[in-house]
Structure formats: structure tokens, C-alpha cells
PDB file of N, CA and C in Angstrom:
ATOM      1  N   UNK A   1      16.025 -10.612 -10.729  1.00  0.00           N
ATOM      2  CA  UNK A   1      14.881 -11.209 -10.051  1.00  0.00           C
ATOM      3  C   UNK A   1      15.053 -12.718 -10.066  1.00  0.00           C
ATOM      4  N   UNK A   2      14.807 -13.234  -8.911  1.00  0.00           N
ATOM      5  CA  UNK A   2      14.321 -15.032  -8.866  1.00  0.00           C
ATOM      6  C   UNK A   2      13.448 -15.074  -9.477  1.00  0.00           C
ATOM      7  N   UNK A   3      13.683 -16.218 -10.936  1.00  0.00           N
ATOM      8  CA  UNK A   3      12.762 -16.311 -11.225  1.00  0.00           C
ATOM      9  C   UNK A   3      12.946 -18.025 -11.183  1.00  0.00           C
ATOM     10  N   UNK A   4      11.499 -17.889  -9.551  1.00  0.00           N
ATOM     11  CA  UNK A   4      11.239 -19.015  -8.972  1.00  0.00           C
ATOM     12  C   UNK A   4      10.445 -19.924  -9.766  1.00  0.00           C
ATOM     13  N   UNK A   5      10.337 -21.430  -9.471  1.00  0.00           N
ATOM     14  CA  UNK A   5       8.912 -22.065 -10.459  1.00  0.00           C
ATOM     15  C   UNK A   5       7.765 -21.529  -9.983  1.00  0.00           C
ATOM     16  N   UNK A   6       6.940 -21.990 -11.205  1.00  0.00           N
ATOM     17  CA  UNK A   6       5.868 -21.449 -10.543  1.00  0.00           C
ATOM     18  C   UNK A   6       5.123 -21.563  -9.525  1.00  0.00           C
ATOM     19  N   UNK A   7       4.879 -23.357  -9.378  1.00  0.00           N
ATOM     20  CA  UNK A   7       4.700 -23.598  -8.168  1.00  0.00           C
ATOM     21  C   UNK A   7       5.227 -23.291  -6.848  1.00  0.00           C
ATOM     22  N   UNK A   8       6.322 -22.859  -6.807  1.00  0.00           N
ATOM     23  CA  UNK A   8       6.965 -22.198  -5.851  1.00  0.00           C
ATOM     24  C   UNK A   8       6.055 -20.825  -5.211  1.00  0.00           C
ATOM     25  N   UNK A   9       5.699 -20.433  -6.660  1.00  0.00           N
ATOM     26  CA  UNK A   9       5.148 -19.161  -6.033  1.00  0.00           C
ATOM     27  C   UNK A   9       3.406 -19.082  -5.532  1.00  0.00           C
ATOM     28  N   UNK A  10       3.359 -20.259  -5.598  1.00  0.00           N
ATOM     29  CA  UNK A  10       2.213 -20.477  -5.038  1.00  0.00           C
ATOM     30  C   UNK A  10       1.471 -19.826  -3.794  1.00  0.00           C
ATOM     31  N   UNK A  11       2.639 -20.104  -2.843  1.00  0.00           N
ATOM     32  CA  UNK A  11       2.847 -20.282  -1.377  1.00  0.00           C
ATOM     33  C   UNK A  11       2.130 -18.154  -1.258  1.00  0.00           C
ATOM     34  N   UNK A  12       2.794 -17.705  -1.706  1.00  0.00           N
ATOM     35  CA  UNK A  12       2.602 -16.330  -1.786  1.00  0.00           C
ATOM     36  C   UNK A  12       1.464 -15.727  -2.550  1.00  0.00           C
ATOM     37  N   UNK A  13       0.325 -16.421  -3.294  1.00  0.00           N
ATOM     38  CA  UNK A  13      -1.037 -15.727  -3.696  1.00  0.00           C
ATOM     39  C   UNK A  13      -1.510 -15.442  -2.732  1.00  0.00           C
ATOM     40  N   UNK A  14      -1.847 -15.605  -1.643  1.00  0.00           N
ATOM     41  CA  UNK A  14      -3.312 -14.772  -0.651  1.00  0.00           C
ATOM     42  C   UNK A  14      -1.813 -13.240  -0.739  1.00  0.00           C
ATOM     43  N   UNK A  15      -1.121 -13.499   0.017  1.00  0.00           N
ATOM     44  CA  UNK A  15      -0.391 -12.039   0.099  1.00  0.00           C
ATOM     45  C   UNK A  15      -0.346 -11.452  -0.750  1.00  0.00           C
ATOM     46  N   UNK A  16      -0.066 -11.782  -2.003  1.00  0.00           N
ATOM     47  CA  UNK A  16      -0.104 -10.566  -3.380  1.00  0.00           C
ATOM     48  C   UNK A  16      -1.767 -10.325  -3.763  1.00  0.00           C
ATOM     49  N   UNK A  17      -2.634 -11.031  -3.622  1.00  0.00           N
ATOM     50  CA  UNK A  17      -4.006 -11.335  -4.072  1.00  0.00           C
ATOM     51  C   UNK A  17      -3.910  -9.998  -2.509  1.00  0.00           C
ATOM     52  N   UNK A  18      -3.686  -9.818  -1.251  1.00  0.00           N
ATOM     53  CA  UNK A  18      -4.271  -8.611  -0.383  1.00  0.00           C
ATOM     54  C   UNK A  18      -3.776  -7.635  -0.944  1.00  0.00           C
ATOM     55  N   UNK A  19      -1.993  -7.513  -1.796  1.00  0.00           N
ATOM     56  CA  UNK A  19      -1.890  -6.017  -2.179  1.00  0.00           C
ATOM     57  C   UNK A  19      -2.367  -5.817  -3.636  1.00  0.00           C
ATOM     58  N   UNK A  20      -2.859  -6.300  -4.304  1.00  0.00           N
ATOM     59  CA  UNK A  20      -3.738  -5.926  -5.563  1.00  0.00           C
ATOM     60  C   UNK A  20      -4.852  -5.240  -5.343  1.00  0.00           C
ATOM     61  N   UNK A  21      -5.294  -5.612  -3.584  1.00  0.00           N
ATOM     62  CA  UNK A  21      -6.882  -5.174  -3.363  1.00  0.00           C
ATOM     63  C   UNK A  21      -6.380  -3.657  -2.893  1.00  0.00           C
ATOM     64  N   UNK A  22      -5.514  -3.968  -1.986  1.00  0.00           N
ATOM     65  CA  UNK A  22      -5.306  -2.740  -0.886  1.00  0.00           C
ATOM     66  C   UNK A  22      -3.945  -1.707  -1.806  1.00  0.00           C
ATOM     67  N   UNK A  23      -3.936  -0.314  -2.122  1.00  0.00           N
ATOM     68  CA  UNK A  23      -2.789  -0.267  -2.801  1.00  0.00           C
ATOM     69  C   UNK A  23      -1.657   0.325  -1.936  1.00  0.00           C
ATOM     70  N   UNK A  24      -0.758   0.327  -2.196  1.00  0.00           N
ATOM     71  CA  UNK A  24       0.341   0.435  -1.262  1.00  0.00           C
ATOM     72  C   UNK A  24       0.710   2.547  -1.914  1.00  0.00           C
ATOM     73  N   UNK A  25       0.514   3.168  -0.799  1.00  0.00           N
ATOM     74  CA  UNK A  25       0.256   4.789  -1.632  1.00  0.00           C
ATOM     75  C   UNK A  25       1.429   5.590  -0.926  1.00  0.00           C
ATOM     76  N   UNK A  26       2.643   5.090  -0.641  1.00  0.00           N
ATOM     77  CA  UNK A  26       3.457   5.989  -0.458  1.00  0.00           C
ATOM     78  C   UNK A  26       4.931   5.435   0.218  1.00  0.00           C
ATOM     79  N   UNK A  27       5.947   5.743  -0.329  1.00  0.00           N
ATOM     80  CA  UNK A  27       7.358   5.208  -0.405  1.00  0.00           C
ATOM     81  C   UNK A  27       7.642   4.795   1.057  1.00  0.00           C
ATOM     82  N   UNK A  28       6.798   5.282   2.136  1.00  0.00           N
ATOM     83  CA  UNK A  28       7.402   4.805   3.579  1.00  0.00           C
ATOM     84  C   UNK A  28       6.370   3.062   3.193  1.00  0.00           C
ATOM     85  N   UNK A  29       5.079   3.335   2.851  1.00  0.00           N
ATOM     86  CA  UNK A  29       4.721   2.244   2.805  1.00  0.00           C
ATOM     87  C   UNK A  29       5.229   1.283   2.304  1.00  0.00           C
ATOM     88  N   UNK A  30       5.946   1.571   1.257  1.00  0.00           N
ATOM     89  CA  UNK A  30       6.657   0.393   0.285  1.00  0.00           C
ATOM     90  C   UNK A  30       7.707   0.023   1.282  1.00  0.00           C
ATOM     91  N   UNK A  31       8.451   0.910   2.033  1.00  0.00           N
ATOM     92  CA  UNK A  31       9.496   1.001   2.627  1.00  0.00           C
ATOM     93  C   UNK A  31       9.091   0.226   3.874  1.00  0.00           C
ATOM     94  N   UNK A  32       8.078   0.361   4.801  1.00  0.00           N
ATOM     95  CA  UNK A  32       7.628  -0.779   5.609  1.00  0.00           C
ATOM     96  C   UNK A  32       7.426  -1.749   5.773  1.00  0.00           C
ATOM     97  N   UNK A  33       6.724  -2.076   4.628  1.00  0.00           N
ATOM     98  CA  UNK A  33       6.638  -3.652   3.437  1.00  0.00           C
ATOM     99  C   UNK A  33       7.843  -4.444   3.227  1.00  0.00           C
ATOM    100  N   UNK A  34       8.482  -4.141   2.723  1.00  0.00           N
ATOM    101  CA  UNK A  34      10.112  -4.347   2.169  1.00  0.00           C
ATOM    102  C   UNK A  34      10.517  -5.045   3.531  1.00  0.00           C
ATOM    103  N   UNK A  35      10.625  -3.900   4.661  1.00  0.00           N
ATOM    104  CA  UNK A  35      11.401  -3.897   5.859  1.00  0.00           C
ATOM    105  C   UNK A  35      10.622  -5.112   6.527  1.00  0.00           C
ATOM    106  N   UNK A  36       9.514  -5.308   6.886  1.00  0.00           N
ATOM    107  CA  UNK A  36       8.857  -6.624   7.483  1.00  0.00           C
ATOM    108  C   UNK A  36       8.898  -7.841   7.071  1.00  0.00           C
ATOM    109  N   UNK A  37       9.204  -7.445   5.381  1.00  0.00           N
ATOM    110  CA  UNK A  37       9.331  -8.732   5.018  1.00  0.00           C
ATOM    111  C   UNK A  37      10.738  -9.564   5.158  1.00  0.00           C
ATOM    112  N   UNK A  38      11.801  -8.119   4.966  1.00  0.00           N
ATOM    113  CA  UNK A  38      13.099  -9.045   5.480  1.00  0.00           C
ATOM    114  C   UNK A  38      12.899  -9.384   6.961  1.00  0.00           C
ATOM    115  N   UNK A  39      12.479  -8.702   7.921  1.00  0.00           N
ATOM    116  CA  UNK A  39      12.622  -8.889   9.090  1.00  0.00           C
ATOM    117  C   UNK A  39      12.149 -10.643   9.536  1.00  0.00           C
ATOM    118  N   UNK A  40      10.657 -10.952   8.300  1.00  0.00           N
ATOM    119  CA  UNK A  40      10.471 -12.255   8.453  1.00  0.00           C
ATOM    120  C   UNK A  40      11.112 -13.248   8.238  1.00  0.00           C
ATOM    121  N   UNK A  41      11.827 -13.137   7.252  1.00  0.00           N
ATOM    122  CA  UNK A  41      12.796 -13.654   7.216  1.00  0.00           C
ATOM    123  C   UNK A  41      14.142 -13.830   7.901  1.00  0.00           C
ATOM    124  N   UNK A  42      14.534 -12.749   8.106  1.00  0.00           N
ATOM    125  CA  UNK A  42      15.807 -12.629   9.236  1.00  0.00           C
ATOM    126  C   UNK A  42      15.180 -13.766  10.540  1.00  0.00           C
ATOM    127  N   UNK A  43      13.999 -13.206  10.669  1.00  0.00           N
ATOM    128  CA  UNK A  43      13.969 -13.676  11.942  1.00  0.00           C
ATOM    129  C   UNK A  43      13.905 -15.566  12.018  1.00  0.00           C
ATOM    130  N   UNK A  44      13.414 -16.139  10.327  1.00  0.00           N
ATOM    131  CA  UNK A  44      13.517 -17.312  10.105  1.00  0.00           C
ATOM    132  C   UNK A  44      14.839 -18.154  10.091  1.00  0.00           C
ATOM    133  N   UNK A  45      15.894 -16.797  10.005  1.00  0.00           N
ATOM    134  CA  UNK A  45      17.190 -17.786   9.913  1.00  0.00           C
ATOM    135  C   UNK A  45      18.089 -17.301  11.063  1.00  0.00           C
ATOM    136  N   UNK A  46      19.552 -18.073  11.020  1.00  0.00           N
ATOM    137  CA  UNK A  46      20.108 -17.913  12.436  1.00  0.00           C
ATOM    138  C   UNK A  46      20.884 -16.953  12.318  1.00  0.00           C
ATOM    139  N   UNK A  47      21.180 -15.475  13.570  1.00  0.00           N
ATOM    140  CA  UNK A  47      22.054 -14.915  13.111  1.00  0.00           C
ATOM    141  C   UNK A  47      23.448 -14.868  12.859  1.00  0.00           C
ATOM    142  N   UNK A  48      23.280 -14.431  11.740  1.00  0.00           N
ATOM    143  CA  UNK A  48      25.138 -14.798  11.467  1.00  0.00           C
ATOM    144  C   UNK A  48      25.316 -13.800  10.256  1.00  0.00           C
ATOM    145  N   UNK A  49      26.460 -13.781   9.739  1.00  0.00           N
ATOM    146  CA  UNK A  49      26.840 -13.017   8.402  1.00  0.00           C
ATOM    147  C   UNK A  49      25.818 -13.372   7.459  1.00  0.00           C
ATOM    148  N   UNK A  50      25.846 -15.091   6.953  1.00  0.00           N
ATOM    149  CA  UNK A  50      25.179 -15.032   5.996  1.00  0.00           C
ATOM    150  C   UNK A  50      23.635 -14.784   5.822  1.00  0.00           C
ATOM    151  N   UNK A  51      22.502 -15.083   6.775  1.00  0.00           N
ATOM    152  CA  UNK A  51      21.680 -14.469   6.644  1.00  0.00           C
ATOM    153  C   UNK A  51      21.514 -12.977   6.191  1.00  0.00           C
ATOM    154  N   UNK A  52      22.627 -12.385   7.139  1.00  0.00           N
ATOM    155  CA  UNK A  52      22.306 -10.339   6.890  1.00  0.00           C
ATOM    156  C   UNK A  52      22.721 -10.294   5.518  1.00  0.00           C
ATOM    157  N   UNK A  53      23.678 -11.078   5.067  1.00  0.00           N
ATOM    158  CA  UNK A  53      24.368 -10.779   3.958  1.00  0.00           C
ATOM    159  C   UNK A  53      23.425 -11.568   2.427  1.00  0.00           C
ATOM    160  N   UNK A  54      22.322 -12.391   2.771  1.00  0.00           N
ATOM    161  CA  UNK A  54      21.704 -12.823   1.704  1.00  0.00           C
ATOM    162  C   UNK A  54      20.487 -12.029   1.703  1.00  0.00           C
ATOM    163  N   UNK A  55      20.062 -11.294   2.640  1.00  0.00           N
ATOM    164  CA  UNK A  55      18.834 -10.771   2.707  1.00  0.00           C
ATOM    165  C   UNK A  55      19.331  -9.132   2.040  1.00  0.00           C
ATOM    166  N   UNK A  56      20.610  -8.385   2.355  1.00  0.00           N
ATOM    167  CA  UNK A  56      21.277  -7.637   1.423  1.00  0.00           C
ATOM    168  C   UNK A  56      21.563  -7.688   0.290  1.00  0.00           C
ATOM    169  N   UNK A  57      22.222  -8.760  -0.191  1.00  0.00           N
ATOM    170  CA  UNK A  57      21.740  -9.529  -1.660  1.00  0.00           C
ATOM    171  C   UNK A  57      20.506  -9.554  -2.243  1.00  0.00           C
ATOM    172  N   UNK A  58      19.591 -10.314  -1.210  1.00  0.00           N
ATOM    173  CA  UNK A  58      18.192 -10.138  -2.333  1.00  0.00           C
ATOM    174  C   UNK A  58      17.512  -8.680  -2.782  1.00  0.00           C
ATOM    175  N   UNK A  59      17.679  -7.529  -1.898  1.00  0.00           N
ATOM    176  CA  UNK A  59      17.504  -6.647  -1.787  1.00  0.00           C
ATOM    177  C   UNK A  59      18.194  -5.733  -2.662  1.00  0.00           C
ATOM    178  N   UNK A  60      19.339  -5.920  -3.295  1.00  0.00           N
ATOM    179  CA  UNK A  60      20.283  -5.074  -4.348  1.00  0.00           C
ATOM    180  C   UNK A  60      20.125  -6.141  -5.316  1.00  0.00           C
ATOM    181  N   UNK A  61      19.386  -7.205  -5.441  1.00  0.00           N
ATOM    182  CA  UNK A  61      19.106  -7.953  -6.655  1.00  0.00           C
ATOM    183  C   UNK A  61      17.480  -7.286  -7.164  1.00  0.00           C
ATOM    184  N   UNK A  62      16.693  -7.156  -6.089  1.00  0.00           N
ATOM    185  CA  UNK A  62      15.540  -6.061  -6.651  1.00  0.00           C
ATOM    186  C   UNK A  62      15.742  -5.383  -7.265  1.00  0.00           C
ATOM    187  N   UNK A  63      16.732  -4.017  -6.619  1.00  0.00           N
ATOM    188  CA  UNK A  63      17.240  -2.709  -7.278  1.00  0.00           C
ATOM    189  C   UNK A  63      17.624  -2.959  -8.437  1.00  0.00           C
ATOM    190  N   UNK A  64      18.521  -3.554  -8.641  1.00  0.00           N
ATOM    191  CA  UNK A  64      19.067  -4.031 -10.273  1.00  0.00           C
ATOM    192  C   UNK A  64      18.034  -4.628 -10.991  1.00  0.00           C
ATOM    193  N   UNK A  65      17.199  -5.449 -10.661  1.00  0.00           N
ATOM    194  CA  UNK A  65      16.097  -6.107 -11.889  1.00  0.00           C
ATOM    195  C   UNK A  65      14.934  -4.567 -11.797  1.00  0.00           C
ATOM    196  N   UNK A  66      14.698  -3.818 -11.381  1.00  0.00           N
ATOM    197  CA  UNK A  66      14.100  -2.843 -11.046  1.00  0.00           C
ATOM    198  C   UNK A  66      14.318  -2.154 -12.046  1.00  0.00           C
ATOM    199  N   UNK A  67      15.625  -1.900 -12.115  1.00  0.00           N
ATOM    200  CA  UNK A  67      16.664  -0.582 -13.250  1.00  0.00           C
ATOM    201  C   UNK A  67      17.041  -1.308 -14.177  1.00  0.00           C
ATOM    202  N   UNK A  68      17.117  -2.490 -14.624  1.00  0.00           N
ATOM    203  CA  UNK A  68      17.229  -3.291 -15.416  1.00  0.00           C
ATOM    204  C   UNK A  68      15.896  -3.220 -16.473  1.00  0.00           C
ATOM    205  N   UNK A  69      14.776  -3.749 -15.678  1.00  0.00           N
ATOM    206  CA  UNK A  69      13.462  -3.841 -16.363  1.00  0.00           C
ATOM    207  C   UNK A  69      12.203  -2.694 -16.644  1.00  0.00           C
ATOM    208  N   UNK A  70      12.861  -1.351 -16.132  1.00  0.00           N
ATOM    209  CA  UNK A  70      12.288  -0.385 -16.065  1.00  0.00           C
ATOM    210  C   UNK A  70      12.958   0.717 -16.259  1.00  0.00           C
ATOM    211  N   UNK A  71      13.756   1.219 -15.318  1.00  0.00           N
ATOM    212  CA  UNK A  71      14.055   2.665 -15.421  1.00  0.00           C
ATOM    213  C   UNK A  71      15.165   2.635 -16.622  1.00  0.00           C
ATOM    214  N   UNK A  72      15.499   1.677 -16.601  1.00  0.00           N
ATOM    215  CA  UNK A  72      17.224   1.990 -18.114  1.00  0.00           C
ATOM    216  C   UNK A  72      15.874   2.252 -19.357  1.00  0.00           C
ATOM    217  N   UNK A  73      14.636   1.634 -19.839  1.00  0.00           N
ATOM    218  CA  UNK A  73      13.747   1.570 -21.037  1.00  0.00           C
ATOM    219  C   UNK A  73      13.804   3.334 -20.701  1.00  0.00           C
ATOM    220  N   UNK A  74      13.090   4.062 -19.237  1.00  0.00           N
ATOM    221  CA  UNK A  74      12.539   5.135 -19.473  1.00  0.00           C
ATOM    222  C   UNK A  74      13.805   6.445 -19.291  1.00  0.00           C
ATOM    223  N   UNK A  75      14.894   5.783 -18.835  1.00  0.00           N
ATOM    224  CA  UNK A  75      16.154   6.709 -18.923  1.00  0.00           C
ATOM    225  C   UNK A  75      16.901   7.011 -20.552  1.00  0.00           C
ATOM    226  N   UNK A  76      16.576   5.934 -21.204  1.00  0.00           N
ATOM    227  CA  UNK A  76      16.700   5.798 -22.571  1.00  0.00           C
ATOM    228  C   UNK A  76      15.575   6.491 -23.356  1.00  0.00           C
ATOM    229  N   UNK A  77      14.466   6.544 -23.107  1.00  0.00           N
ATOM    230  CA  UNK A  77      13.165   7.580 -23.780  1.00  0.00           C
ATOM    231  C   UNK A  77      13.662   9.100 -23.384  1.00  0.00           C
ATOM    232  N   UNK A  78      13.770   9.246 -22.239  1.00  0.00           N
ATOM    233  CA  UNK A  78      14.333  10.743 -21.991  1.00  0.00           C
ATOM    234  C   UNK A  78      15.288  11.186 -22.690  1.00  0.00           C
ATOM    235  N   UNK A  79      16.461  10.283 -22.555  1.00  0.00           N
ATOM    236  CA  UNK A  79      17.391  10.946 -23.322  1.00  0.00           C
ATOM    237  C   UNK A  79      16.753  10.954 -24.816  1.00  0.00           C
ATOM    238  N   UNK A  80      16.474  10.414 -25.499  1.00  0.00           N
ATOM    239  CA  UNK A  80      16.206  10.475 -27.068  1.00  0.00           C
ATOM    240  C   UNK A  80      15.411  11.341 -27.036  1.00  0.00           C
ATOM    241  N   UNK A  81      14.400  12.009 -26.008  1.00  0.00           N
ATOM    242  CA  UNK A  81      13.309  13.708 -25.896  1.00  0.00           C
ATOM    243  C   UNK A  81      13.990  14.734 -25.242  1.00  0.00           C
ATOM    244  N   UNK A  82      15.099  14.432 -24.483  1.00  0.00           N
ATOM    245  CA  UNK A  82      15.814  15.604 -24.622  1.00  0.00           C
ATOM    246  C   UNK A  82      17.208  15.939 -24.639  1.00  0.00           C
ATOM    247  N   UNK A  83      17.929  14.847 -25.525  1.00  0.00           N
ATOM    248  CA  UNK A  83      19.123  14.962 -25.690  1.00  0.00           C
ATOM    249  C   UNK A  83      20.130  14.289 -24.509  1.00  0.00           C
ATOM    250  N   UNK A  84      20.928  14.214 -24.817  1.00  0.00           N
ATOM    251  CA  UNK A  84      22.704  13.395 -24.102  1.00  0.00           C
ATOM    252  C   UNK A  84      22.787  14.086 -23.312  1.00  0.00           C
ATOM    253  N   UNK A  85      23.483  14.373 -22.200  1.00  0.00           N
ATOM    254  CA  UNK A  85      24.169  15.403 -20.999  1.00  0.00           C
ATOM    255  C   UNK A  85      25.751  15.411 -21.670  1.00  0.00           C
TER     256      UNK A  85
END
């Protein structure tokens, strides 16, 4: 994860302050979300490799801080409740 200053992240409270209210209830939704938001972006920069290729980056930098900060803790509880494979 970027971990941006804080002030940086300023810019982005009304948008997180709407999905705290509204909840996001199903994987296409997350999946729509995700997708608009690169698209805003894409569409902010010029096309070329490196745009597609940093917005792919940020996107497999989620996944990894994702499985990093979550699923390895609860892949590690499972195994210790039900044993090694």
C-alpha cells in the first residue's frame, strides 16, 4: 500500500466519508468501483505503456498489501485449526 502523507489524503474524505455511509454489498460492486476508479485515472493520463502499466502496478500492489495484511494472519489461523496440507 501507498502509504501517502496524510495530507495527501485529504483530497479523498468526501469519497470515503460516501462509502462508509453507503456499503458496497457485492464483489461486482467492489469490482465496478475498482474499475471506474482506474478508468479515472487512465483517462487523466496519456495513453501509452506507462500509464496501463502503473495503473496494473497499483492494482497488484493492492492484492499483495491485501494478502500481506490480511489473508496470510487468517491462512495462518486455519492452518494451526486444521493442520498443514
Amino acid at each position: 500500500m501507498p502509504y501517502i502523507k496524510k495530507e495527501d489524503r485529504l483530497k479523498f474524505s468526501e469519497l470515503l466519508a460516501v462509502l462508509e455511509k453507503e456499503p458496497i454489498n457485492s464483489a461486482g460492486e467492489l469490482n465496478y468501483l475498482l474499475t471506474m476508479i482506474v478508468h479515472k485515472y487512465l483517462n487523466q493520463k496519456p495513453e501509452n505503456y506507462q500509464s496501463y502499466n502503473d495503473a496494473i502496478g497499483a492494482l497488484e500492489g493492492c492484492k499483495i498489501e491485501l494478502y500481506r495484511r490480511h489473508i496470510s494472519d487468517y491462512e495462518d489461523t486455519k492452518q494451526k485449526e486444521n493442520g498443514d496440507v
